[in-house]
Protein backbone atom coordinates (compact mmCIF):
# COMPACT_ATOMS: atom_id res chain seq x y z
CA UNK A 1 0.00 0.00 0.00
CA UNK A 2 1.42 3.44 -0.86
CA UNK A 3 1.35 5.96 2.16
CA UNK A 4 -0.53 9.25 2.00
CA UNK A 5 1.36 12.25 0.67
CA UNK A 6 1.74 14.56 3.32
CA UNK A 7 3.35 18.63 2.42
CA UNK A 8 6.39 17.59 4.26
CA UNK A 9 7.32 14.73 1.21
CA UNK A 10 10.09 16.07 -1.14
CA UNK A 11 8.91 15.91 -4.99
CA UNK A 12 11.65 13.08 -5.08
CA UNK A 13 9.73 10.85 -2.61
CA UNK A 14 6.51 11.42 -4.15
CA UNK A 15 7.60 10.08 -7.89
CA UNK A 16 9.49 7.33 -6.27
CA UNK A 17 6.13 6.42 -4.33
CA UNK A 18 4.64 5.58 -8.23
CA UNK A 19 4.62 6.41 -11.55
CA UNK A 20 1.26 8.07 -11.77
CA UNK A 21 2.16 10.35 -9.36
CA UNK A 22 5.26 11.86 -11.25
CA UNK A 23 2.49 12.08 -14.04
CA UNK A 24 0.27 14.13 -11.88
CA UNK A 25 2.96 16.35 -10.71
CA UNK A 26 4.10 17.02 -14.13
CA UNK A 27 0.84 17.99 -15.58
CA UNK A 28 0.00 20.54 -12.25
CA UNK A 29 3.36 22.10 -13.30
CA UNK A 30 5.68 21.13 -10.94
CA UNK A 31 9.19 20.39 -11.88
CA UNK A 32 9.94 16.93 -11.50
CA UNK A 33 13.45 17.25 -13.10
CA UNK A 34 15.38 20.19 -10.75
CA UNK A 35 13.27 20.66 -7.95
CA UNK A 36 12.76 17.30 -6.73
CA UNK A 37 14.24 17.89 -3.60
CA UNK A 38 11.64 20.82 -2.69
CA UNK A 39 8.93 19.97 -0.37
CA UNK A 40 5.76 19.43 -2.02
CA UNK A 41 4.75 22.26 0.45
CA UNK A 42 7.37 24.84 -0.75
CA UNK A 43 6.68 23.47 -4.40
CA UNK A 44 3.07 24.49 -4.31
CA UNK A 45 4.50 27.93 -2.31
CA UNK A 46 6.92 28.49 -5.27
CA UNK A 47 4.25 28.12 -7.74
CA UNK A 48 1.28 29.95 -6.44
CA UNK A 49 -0.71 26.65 -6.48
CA UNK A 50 -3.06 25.58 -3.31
CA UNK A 51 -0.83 22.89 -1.10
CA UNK A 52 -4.55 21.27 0.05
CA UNK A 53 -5.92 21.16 -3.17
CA UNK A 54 -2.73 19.44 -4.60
CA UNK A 55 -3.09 16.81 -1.50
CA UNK A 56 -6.19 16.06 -2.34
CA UNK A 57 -5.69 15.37 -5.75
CA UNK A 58 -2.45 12.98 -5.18
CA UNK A 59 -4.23 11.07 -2.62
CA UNK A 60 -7.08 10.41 -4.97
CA UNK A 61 -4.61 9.07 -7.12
CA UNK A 62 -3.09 7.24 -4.15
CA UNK A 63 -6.35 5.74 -2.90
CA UNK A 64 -7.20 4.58 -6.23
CA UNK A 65 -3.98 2.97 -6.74
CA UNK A 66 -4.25 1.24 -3.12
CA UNK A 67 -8.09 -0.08 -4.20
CA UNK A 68 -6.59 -1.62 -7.24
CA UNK A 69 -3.56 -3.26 -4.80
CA UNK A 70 -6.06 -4.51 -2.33
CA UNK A 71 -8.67 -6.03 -5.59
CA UNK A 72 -5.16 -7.07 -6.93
CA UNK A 73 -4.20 -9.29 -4.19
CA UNK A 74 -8.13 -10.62 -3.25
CA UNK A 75 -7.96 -12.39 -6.73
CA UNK A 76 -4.79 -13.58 -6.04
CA UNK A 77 -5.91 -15.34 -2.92
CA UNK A 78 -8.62 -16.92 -4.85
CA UNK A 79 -6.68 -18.54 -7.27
């Protein structure tokens, strides 16, 4: 299960976490290439975006990816 993404995470911990998340990051604007060691918290403060709003959209993505883990590993104790 992937952990929630909290402001405190550096960019660099959050694409590591899962590939859709880079994705996310990338298309909000953030720059997963040089700042990857910024917080997510002073990432969102550099670019004038909302740090909840950004949380809640990355733990959508991480929720969904943790329901498809969890219907992932049901069906493979059924087989």
């Amino acid at each position: 299960m992937i952990e929630k993404i909290t402001g405190q995470m550096a960019l660099k911990q959050i694409i590591e976490m899962h590939s859709d998340l880079g994705e996310a990051l990338s298309k909000m604007g953030f720059d997963t290439c040089c700042s990857k060691m910024s917080t997510l918290e002073d990432a969102c403060k550099d670019k004038g975006k909302n740090l909840q709003l950004v949380l809640e959209k990355l733990n959508q993505i991480v929720d969904q990816l943790n329901l498809i883990e969890s219907i992932e590993e049901k069906f493979k104790e059924k087989i």
